[in-house]
PDB file of N, CA and C in Angstrom:
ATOM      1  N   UNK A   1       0.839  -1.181   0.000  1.00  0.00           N
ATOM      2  CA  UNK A   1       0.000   0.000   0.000  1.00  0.00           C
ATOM      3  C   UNK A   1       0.880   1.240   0.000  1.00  0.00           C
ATOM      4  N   UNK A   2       0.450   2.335  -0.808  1.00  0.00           N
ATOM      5  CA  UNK A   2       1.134   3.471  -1.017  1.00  0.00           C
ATOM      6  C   UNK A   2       0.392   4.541  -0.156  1.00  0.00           C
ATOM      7  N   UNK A   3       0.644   5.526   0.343  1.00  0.00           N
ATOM      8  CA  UNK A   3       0.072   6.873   0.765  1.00  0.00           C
ATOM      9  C   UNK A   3       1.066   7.695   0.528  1.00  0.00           C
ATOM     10  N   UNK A   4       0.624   8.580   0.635  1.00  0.00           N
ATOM     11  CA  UNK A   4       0.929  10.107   0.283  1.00  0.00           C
ATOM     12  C   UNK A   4       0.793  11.460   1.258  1.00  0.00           C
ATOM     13  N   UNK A   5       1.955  11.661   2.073  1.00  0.00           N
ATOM     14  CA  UNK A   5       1.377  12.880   3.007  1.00  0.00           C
ATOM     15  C   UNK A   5       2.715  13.989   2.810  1.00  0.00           C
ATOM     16  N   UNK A   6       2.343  15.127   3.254  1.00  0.00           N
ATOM     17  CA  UNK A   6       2.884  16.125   3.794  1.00  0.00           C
ATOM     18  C   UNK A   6       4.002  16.003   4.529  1.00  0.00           C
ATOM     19  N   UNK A   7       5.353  15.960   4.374  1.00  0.00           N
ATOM     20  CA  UNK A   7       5.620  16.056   5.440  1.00  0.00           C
ATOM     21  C   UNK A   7       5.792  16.814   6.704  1.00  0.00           C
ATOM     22  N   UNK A   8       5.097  17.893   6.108  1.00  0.00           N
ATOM     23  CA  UNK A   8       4.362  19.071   7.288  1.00  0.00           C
ATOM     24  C   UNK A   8       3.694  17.914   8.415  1.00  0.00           C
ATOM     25  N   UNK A   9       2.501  16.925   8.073  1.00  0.00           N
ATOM     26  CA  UNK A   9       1.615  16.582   8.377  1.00  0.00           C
ATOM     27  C   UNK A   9       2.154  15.471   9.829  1.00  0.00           C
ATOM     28  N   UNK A  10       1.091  15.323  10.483  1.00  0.00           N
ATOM     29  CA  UNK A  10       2.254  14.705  11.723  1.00  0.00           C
ATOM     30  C   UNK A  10       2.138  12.841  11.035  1.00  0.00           C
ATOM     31  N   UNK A  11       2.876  12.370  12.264  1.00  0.00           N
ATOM     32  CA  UNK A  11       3.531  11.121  11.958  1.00  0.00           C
ATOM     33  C   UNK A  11       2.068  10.568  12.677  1.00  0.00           C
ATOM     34  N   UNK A  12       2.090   9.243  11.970  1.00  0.00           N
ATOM     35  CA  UNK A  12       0.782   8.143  12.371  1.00  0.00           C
ATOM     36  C   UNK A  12       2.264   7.022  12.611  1.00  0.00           C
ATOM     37  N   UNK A  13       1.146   6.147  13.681  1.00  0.00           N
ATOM     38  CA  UNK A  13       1.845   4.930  13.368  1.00  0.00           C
ATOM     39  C   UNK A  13       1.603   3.545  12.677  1.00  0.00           C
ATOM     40  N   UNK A  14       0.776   4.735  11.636  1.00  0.00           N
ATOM     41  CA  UNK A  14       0.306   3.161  10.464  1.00  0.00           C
ATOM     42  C   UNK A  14       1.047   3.926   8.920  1.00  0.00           C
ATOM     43  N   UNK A  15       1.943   4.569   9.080  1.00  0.00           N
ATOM     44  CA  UNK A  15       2.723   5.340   7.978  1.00  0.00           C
ATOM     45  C   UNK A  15       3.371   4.477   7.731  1.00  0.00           C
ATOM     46  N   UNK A  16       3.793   3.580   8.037  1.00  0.00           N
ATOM     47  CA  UNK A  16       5.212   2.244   7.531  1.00  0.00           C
ATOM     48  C   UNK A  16       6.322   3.176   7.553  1.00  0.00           C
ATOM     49  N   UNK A  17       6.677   2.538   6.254  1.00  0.00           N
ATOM     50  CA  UNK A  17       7.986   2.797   5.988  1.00  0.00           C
ATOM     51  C   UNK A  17       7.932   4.081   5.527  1.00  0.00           C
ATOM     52  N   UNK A  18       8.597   5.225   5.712  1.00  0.00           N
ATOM     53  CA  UNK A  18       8.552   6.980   5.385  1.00  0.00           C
ATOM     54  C   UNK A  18       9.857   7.760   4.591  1.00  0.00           C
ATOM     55  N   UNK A  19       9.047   7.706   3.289  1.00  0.00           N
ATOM     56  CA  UNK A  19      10.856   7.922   2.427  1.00  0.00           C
ATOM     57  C   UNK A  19      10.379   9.229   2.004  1.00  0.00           C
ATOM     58  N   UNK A  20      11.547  10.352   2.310  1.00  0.00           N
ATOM     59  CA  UNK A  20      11.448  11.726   1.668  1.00  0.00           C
ATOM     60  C   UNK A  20      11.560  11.810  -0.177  1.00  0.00           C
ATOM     61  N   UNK A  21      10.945  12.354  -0.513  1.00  0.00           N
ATOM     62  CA  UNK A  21      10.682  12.099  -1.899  1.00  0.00           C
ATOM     63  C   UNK A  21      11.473  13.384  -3.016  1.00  0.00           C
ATOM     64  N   UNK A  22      11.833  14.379  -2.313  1.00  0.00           N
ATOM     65  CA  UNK A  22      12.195  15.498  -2.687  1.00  0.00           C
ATOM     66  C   UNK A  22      13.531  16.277  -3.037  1.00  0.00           C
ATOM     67  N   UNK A  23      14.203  16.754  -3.679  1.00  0.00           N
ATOM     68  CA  UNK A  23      15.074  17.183  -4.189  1.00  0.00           C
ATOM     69  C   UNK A  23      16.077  17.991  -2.536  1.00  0.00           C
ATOM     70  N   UNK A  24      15.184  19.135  -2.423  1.00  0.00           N
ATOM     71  CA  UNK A  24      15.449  19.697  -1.652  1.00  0.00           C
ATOM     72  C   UNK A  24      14.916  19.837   0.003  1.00  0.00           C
ATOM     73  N   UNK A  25      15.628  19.415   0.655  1.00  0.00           N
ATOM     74  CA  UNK A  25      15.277  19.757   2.577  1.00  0.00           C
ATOM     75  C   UNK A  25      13.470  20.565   2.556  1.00  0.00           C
ATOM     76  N   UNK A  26      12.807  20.062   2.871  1.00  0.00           N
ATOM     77  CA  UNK A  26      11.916  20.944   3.344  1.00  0.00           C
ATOM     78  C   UNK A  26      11.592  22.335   4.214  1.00  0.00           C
ATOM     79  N   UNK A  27      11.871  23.418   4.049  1.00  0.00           N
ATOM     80  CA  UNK A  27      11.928  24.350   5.331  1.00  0.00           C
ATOM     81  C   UNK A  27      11.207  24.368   6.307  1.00  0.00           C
ATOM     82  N   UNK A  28      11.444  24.764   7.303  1.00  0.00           N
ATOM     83  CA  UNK A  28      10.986  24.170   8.962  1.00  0.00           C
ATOM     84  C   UNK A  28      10.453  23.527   9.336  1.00  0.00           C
ATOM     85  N   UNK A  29      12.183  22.491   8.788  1.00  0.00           N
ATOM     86  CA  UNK A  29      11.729  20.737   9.133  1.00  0.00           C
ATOM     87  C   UNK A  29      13.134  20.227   9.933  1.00  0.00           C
ATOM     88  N   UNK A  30      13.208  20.068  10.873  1.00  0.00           N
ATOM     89  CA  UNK A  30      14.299  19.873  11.823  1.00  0.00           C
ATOM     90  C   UNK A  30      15.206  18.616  11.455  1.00  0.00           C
ATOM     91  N   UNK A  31      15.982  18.344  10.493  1.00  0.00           N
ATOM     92  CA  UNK A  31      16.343  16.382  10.048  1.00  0.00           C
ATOM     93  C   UNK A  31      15.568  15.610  11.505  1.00  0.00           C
ATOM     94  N   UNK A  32      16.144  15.903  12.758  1.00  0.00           N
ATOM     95  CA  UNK A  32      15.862  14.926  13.892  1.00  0.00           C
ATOM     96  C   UNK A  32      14.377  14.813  13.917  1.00  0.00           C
ATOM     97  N   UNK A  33      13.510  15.686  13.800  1.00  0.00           N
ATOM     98  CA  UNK A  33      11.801  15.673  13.614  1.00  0.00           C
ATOM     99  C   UNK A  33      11.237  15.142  13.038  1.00  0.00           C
ATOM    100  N   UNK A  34      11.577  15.142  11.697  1.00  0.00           N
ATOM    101  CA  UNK A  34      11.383  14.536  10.529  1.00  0.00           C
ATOM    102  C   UNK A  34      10.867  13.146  10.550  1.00  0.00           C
ATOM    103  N   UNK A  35      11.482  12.310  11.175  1.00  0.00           N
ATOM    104  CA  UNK A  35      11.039  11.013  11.575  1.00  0.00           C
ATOM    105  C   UNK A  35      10.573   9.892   9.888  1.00  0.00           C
ATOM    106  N   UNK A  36      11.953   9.985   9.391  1.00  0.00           N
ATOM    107  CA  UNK A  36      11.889   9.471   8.008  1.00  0.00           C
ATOM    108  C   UNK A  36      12.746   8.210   7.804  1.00  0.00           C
ATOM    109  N   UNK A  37      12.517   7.334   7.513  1.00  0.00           N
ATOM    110  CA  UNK A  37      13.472   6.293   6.958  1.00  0.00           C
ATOM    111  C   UNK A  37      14.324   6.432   5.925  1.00  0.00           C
ATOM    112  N   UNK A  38      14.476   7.633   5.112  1.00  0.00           N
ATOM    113  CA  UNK A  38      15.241   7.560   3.815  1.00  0.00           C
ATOM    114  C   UNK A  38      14.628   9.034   3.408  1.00  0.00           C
ATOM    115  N   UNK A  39      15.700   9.085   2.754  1.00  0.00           N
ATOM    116  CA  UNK A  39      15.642  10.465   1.924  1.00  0.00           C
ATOM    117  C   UNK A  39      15.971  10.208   0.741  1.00  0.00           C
ATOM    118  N   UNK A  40      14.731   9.731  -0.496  1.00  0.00           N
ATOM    119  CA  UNK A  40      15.111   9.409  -1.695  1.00  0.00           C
ATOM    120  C   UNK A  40      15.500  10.695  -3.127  1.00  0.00           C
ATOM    121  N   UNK A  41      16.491  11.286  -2.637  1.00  0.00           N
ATOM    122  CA  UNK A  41      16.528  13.048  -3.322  1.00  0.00           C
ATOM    123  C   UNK A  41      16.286  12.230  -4.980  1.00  0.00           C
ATOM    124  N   UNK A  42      17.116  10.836  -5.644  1.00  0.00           N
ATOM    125  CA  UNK A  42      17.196  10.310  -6.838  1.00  0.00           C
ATOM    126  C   UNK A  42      16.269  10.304  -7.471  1.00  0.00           C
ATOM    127  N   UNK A  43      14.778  10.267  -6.887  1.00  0.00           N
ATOM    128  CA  UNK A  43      13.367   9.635  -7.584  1.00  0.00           C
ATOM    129  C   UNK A  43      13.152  11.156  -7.819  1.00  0.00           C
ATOM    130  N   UNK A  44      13.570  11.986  -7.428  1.00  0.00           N
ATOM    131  CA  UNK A  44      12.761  13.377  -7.412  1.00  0.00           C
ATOM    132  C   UNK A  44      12.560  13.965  -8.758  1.00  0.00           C
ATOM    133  N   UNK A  45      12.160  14.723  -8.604  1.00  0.00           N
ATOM    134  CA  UNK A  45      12.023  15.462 -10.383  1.00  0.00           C
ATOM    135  C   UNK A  45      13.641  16.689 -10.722  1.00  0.00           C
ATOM    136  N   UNK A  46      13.606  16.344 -11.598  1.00  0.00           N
ATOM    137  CA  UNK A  46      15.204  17.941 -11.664  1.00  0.00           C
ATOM    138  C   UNK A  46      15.459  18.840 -11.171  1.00  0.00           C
ATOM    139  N   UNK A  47      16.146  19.566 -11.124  1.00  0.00           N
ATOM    140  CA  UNK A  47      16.172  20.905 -10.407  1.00  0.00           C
ATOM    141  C   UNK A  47      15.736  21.428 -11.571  1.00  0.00           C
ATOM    142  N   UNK A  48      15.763  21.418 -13.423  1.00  0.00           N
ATOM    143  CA  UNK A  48      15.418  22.151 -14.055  1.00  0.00           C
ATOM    144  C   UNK A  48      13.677  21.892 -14.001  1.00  0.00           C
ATOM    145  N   UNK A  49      13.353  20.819 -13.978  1.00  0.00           N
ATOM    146  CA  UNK A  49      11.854  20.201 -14.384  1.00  0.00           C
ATOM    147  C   UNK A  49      11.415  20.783 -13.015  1.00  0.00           C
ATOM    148  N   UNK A  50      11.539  21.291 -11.765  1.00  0.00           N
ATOM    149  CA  UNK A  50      10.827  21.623 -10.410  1.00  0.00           C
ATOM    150  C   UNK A  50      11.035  22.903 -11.337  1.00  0.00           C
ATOM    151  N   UNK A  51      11.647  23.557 -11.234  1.00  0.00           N
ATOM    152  CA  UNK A  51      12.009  25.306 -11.512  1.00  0.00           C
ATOM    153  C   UNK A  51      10.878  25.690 -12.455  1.00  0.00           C
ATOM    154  N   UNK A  52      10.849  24.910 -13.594  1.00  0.00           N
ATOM    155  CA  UNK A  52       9.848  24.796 -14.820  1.00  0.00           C
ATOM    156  C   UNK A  52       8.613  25.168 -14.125  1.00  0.00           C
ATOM    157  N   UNK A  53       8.173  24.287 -13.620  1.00  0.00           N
ATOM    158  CA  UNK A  53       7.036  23.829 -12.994  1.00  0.00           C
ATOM    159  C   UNK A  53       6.362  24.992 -11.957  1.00  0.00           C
ATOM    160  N   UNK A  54       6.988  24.677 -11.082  1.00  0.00           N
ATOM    161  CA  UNK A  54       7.009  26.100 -10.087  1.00  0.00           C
ATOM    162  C   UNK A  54       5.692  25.951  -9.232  1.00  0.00           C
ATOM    163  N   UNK A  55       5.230  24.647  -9.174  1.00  0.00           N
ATOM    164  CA  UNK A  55       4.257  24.220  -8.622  1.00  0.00           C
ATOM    165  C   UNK A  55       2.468  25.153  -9.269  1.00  0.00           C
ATOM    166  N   UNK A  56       2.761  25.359 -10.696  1.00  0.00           N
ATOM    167  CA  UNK A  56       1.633  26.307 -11.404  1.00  0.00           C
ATOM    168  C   UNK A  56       0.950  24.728 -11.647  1.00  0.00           C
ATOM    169  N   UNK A  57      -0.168  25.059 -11.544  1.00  0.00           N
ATOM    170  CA  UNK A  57      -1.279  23.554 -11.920  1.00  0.00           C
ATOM    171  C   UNK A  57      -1.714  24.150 -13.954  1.00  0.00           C
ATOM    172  N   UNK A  58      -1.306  25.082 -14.312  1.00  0.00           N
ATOM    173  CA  UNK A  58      -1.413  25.258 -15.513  1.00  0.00           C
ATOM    174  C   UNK A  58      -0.899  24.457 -16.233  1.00  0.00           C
ATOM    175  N   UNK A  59       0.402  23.851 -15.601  1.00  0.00           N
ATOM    176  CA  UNK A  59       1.625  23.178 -16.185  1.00  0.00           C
ATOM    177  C   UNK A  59       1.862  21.744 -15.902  1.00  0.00           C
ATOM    178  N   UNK A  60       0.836  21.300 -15.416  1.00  0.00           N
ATOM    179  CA  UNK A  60       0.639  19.539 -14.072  1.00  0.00           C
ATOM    180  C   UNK A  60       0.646  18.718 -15.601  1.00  0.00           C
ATOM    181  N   UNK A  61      -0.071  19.184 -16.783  1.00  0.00           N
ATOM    182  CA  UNK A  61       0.023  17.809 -17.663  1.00  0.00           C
ATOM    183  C   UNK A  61       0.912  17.522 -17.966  1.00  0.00           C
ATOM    184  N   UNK A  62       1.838  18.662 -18.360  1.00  0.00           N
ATOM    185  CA  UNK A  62       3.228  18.444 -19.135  1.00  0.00           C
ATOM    186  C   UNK A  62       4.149  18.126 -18.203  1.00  0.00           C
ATOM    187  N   UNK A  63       4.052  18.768 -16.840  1.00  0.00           N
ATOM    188  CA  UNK A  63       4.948  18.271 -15.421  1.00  0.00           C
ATOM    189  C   UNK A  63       4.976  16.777 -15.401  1.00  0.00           C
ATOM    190  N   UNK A  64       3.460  16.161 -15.714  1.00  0.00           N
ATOM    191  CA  UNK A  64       3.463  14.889 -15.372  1.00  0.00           C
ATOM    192  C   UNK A  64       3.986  14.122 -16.768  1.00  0.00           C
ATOM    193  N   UNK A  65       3.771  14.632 -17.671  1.00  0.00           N
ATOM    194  CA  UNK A  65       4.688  13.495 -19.098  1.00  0.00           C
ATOM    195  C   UNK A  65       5.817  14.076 -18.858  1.00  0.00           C
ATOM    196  N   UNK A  66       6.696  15.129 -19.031  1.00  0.00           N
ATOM    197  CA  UNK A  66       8.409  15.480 -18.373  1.00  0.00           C
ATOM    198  C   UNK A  66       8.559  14.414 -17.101  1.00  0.00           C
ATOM    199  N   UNK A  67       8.087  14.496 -15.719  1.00  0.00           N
ATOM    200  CA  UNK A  67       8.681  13.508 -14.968  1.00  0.00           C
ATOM    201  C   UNK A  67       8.522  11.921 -15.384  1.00  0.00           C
ATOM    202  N   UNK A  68       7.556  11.848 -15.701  1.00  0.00           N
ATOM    203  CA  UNK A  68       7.448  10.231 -16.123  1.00  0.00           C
ATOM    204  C   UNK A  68       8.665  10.285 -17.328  1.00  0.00           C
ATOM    205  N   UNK A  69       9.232  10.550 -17.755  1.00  0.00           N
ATOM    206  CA  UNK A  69       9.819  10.830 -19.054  1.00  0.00           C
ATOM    207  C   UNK A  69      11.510  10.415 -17.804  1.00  0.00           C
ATOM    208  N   UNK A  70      11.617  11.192 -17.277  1.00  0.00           N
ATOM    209  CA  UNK A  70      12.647  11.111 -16.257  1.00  0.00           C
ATOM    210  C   UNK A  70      12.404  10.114 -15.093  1.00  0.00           C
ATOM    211  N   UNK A  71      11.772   9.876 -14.908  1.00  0.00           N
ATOM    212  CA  UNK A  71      11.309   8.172 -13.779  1.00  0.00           C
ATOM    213  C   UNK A  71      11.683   7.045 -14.877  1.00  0.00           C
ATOM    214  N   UNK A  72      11.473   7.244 -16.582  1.00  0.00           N
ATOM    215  CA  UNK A  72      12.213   5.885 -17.130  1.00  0.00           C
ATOM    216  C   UNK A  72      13.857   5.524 -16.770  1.00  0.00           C
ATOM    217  N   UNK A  73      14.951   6.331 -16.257  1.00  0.00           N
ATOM    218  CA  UNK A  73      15.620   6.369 -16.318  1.00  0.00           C
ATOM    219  C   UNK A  73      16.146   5.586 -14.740  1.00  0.00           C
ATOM    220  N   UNK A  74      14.848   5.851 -13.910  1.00  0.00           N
ATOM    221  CA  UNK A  74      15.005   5.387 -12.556  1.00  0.00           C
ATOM    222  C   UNK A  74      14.407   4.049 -11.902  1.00  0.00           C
ATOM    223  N   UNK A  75      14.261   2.861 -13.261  1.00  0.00           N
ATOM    224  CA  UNK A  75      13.936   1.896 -13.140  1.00  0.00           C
ATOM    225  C   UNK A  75      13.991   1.167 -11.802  1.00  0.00           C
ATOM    226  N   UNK A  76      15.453   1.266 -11.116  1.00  0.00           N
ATOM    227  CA  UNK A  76      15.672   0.115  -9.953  1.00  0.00           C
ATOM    228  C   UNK A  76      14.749   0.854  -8.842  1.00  0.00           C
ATOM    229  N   UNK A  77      15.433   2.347  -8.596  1.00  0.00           N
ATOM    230  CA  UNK A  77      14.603   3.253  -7.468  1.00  0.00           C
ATOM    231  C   UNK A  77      12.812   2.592  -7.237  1.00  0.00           C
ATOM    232  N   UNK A  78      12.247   2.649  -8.905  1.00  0.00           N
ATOM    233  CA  UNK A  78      11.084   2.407  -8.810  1.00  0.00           C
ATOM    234  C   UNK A  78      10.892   0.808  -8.506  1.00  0.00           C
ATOM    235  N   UNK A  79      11.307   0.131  -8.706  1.00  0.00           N
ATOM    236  CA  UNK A  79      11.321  -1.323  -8.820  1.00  0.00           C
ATOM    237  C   UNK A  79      11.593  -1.658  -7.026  1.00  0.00           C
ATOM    238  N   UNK A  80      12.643  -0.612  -6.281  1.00  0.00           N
ATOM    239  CA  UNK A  80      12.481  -1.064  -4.964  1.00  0.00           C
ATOM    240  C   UNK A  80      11.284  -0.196  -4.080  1.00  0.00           C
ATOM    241  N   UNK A  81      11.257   1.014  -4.368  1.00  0.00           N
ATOM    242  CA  UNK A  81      10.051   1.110  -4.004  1.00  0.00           C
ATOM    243  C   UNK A  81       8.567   0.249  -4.131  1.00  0.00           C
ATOM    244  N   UNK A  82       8.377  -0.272  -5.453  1.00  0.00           N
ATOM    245  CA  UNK A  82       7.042  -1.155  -5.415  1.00  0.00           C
ATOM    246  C   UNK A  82       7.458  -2.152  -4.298  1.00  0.00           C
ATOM    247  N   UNK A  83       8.676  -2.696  -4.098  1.00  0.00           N
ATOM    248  CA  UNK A  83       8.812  -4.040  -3.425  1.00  0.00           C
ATOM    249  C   UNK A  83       8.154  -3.933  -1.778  1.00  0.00           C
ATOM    250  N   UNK A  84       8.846  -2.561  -1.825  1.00  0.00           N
ATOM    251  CA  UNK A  84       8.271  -1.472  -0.510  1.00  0.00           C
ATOM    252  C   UNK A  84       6.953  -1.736  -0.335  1.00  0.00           C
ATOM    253  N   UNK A  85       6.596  -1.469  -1.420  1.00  0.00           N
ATOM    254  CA  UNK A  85       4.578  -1.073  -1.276  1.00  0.00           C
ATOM    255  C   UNK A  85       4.159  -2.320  -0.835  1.00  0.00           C
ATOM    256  N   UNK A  86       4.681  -3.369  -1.380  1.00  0.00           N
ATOM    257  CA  UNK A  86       4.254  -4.847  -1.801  1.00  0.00           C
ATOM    258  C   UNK A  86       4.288  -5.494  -0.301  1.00  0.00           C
ATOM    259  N   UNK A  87       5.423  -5.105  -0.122  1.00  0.00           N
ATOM    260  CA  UNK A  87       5.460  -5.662   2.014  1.00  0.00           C
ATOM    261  C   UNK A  87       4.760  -5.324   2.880  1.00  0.00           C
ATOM    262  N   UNK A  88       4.595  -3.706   2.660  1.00  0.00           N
ATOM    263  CA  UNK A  88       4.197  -3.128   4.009  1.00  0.00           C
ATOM    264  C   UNK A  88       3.188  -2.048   3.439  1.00  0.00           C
ATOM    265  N   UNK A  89       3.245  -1.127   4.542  1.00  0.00           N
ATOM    266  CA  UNK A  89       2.612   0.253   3.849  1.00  0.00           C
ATOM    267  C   UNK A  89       3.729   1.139   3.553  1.00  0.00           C
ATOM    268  N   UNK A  90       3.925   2.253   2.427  1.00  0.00           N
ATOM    269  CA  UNK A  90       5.108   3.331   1.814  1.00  0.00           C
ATOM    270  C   UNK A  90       4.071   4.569   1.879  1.00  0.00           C
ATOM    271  N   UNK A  91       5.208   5.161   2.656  1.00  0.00           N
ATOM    272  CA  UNK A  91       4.491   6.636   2.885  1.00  0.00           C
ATOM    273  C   UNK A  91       5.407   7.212   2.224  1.00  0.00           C
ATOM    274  N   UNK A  92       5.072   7.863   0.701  1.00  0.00           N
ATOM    275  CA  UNK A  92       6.196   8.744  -0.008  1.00  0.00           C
ATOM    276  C   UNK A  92       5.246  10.305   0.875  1.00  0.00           C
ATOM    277  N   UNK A  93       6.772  11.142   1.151  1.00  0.00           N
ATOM    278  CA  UNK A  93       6.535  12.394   1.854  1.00  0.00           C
ATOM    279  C   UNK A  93       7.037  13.546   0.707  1.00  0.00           C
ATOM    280  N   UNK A  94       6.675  14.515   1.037  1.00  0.00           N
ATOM    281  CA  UNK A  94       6.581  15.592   0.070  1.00  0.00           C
ATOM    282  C   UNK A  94       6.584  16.685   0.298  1.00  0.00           C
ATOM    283  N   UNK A  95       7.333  17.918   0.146  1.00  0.00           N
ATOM    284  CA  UNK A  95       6.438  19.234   0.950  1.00  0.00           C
ATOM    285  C   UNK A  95       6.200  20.218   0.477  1.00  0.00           C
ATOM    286  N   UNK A  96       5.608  19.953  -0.936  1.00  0.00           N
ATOM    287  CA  UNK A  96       4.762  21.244  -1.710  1.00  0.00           C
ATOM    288  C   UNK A  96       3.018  21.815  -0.776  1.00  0.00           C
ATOM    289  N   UNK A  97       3.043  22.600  -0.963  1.00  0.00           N
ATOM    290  CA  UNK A  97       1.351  22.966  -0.394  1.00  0.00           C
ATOM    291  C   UNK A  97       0.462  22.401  -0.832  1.00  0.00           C
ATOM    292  N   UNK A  98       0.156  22.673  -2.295  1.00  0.00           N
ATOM    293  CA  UNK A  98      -0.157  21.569  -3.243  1.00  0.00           C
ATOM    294  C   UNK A  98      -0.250  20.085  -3.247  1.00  0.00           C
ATOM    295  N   UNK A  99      -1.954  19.683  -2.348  1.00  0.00           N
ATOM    296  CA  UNK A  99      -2.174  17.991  -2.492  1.00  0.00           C
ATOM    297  C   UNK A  99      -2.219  17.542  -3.849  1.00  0.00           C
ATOM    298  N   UNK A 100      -2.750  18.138  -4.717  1.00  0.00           N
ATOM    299  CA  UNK A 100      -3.375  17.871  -5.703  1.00  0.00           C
ATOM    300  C   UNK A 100      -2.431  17.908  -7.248  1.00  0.00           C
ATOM    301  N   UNK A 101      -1.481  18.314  -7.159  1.00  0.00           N
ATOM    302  CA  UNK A 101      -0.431  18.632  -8.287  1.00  0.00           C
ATOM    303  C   UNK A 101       1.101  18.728  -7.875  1.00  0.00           C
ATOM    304  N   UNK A 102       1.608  17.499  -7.353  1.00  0.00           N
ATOM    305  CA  UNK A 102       2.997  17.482  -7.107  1.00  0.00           C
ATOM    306  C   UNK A 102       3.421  16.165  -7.612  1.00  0.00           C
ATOM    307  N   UNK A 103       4.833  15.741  -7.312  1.00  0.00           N
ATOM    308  CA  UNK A 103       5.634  14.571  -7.672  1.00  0.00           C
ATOM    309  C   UNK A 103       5.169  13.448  -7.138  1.00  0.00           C
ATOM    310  N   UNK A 104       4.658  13.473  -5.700  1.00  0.00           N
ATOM    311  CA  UNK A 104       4.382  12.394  -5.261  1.00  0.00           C
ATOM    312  C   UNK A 104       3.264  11.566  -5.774  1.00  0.00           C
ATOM    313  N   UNK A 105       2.422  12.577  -6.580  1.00  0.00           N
ATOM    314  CA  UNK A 105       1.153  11.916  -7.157  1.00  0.00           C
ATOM    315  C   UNK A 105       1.860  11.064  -8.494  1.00  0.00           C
ATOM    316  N   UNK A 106       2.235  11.586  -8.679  1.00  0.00           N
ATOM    317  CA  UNK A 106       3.478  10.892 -10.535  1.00  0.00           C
ATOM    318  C   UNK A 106       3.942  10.012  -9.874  1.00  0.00           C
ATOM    319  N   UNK A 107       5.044   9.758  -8.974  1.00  0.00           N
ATOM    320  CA  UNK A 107       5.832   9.014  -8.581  1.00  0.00           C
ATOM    321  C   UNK A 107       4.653   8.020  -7.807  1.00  0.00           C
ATOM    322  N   UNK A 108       3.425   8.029  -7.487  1.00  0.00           N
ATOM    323  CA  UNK A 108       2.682   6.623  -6.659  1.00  0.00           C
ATOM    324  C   UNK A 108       2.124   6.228  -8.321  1.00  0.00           C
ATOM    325  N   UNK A 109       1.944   6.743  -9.113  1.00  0.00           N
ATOM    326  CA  UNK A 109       0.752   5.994 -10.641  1.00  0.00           C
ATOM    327  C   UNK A 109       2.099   5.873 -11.039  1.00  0.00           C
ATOM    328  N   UNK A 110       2.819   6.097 -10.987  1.00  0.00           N
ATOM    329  CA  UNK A 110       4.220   4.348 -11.922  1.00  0.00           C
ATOM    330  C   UNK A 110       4.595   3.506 -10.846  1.00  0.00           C
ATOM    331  N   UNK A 111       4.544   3.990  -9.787  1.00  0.00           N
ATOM    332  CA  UNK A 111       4.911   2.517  -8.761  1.00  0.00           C
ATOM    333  C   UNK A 111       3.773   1.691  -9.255  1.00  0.00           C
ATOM    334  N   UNK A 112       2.647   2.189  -8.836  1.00  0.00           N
ATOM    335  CA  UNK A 112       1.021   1.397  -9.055  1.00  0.00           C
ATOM    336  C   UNK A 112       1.256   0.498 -10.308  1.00  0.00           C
ATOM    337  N   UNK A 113       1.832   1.130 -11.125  1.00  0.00           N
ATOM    338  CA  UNK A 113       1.516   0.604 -12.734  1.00  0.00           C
ATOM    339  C   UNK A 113       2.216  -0.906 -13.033  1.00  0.00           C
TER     340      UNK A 113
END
């Protein structure tokens, strides 16, 4: 099982396993607070493809064929993450404001797939 939270959002203890999904540190997020198993910066989207993007939902279709376009390249990442999903529960974390138009939504529909 996959979920998807904030890592603003507080910790459950049915989150499983909790991998940071993101390029860059989240701001006022303490590492020790954080309470993450992994910090996967590799799966993330570019520094050019985030910049692009800029979190505008004008731009979410093409955000989402550009990253999938760049997740082919990250076959194993994705391949151990599903194995992830497949065991337990995977909480990919994230910390755009934005539920509705970020990476983590791209990055759970190719694990899924």
């Amino acid at each position: 099982m996959i979920k998807l939270k904030r890592i603003y959002d507080p910790v459950s203890p049915d989150d499983g396993k909790r991998i940071l999904i993101d390029r860059l540190w989240p701001r006022g997020i303490k590492k020790e607070d954080a309470r993450i198993d992994e910090w996967l910066r590799d799966i993330a989207p570019s520094a050019q493809l985030r910049k692009w993007f800029s979190h505008e939902p004008s731009k979410w279709a093409e955000f989402k064929k550009r990253y999938r376009e760049e997740l082919k390249d990250k076959r194993e990442l994705i391949d151990r993450l599903r194995s992830e999903a497949e065991n337990g529960t995977l909480t990919l974390l994230y910390s755009a404001k934005d539920r509705e138009h970020n990476n983590a939504i791209v990055l759970k529909e190719v694990i899924e797939e």
